[in-house]
Protein backbone atom coordinates (compact mmCIF):
# COMPACT_ATOMS: atom_id res chain seq x y z
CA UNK A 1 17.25 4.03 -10.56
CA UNK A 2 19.10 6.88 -10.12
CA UNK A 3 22.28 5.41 -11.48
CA UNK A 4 21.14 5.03 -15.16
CA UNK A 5 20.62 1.56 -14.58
CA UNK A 6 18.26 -0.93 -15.05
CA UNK A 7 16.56 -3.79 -13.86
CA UNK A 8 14.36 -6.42 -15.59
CA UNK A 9 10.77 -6.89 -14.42
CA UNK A 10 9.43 -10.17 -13.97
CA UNK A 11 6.18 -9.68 -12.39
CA UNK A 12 3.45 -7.72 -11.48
CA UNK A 13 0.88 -7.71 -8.74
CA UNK A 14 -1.24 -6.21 -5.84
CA UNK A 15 0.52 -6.36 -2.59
CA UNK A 16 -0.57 -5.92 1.19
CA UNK A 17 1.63 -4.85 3.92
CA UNK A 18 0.95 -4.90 7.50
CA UNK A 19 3.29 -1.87 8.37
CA UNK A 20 3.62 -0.17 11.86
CA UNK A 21 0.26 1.75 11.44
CA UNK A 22 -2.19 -0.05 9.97
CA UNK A 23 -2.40 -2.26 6.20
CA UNK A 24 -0.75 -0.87 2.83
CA UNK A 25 -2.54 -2.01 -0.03
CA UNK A 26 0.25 -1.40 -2.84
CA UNK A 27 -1.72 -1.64 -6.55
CA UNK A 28 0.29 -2.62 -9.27
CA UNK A 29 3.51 -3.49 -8.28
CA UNK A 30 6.57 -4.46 -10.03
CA UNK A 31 8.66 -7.66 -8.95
CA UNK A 32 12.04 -6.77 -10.02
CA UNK A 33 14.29 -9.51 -8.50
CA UNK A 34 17.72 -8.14 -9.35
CA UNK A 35 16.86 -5.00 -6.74
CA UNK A 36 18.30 -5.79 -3.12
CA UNK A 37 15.93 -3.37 -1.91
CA UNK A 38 11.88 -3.16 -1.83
CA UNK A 39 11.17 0.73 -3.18
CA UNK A 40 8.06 2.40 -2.96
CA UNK A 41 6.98 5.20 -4.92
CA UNK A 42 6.25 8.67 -3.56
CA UNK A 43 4.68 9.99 -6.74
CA UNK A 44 2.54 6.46 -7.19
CA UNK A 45 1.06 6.77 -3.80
CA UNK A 46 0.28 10.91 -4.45
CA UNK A 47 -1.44 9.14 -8.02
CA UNK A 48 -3.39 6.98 -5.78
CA UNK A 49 -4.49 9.33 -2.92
CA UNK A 50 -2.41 9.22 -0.64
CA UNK A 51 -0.49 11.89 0.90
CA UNK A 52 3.37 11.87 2.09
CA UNK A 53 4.37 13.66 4.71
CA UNK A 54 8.18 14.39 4.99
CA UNK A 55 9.70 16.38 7.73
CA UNK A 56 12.80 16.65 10.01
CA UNK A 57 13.74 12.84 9.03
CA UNK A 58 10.70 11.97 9.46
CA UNK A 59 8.15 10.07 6.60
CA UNK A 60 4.26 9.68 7.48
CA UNK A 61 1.63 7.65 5.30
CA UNK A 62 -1.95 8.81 5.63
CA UNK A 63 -4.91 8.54 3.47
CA UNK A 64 -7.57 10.42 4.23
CA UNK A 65 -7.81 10.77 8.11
CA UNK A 66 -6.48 7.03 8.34
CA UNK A 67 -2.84 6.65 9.15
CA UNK A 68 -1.18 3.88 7.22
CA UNK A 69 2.71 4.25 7.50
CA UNK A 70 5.54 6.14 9.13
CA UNK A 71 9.55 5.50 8.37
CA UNK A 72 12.76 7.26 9.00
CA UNK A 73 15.67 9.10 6.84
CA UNK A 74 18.69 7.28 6.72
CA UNK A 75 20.76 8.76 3.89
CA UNK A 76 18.66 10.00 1.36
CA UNK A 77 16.15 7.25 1.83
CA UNK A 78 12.92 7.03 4.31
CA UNK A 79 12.76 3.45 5.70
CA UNK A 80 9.41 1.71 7.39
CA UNK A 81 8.93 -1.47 9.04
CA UNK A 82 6.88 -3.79 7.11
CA UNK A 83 5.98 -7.17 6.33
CA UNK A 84 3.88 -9.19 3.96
CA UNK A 85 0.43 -9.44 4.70
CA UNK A 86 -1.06 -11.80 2.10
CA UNK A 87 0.82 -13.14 -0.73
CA UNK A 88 -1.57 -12.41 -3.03
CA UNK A 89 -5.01 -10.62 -3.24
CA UNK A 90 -7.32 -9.36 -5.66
CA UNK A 91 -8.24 -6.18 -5.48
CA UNK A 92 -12.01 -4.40 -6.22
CA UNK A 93 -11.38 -1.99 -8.96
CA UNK A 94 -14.88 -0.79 -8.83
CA UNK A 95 -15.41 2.33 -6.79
CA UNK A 96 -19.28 2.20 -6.79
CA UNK A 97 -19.01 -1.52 -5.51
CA UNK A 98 -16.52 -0.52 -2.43
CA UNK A 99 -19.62 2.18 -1.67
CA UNK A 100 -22.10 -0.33 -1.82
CA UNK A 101 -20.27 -2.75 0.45
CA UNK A 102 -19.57 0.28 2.81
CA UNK A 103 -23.76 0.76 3.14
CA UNK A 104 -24.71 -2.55 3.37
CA UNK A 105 -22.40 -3.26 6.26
CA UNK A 106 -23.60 -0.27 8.06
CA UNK A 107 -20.81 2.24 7.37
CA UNK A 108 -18.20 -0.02 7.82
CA UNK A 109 -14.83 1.49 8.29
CA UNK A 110 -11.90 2.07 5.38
CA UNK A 111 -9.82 0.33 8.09
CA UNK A 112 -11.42 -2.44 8.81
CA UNK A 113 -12.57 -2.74 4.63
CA UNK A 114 -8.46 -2.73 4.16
CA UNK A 115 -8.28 -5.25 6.64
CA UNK A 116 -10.96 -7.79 4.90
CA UNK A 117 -9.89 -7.43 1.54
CA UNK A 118 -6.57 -7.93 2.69
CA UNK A 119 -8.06 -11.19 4.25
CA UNK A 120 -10.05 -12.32 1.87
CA UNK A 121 -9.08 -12.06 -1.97
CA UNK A 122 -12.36 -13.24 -3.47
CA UNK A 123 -14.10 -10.38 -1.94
CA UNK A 124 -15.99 -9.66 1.31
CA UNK A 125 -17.98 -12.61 2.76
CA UNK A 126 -21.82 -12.71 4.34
């Protein structure tokens, strides 16, 4: 934690945020109850795909060409605006049946797929 200290973990789950560009779906996340502060990962989100952009203060979310996040340095942290989406959802951990959904509802976009998941934890609905 940067100070040599450390912190008990009592949990562990999938989260979605609804930040200030679009929905954050954050896999495997720790609940760690004794940290005042909710920390994100830079090198868990590279792991996953994403990619961090940091520059002049500024931090910027994207994956792919969709834009997820942006926050601001203050200190030696990058902050964001977010809140909790859905307390809980399950997540597909199946690439081949996210591309199956994706032709059967005609192309449908990552965006909008973030969006029902998010919505919806048993999976997408007909």
């Amino acid at each position: 934690m940067g100070n040599d200290g450390l912190a008990q973990v009592v949990g562990k789950g999938d989260v979605c945020l609804k930040t200030n560009g679009s929905i954050l779906m954050l896999k495997d996340v720790r609940h760690a109850p004794d940290i005042r502060l909710n920390l994100i990962s830079a090198g868990k989100l590279d792991d996953e795909g994403y990619c961090n952009t940091f520059h002049e203060g500024q931090w910027k979310l994207t994956k792919g060409s969709l834009f997820l996040a942006r926050g601001k340095k203050s200190s030696s942290l990058y902050f964001m605006q977010a809140s909790i989406y859905k307390d809980m959802v399950n997540v597909m951990e199946d690439d081949k049946i996210t591309e199956l959904w994706h032709r059967r509802l005609s192309h449908m976009s990552e965006k909008r797929g973030l969006k029902q998941s998010c919505r919806d934890p048993s999976g997408v609905k007909l």
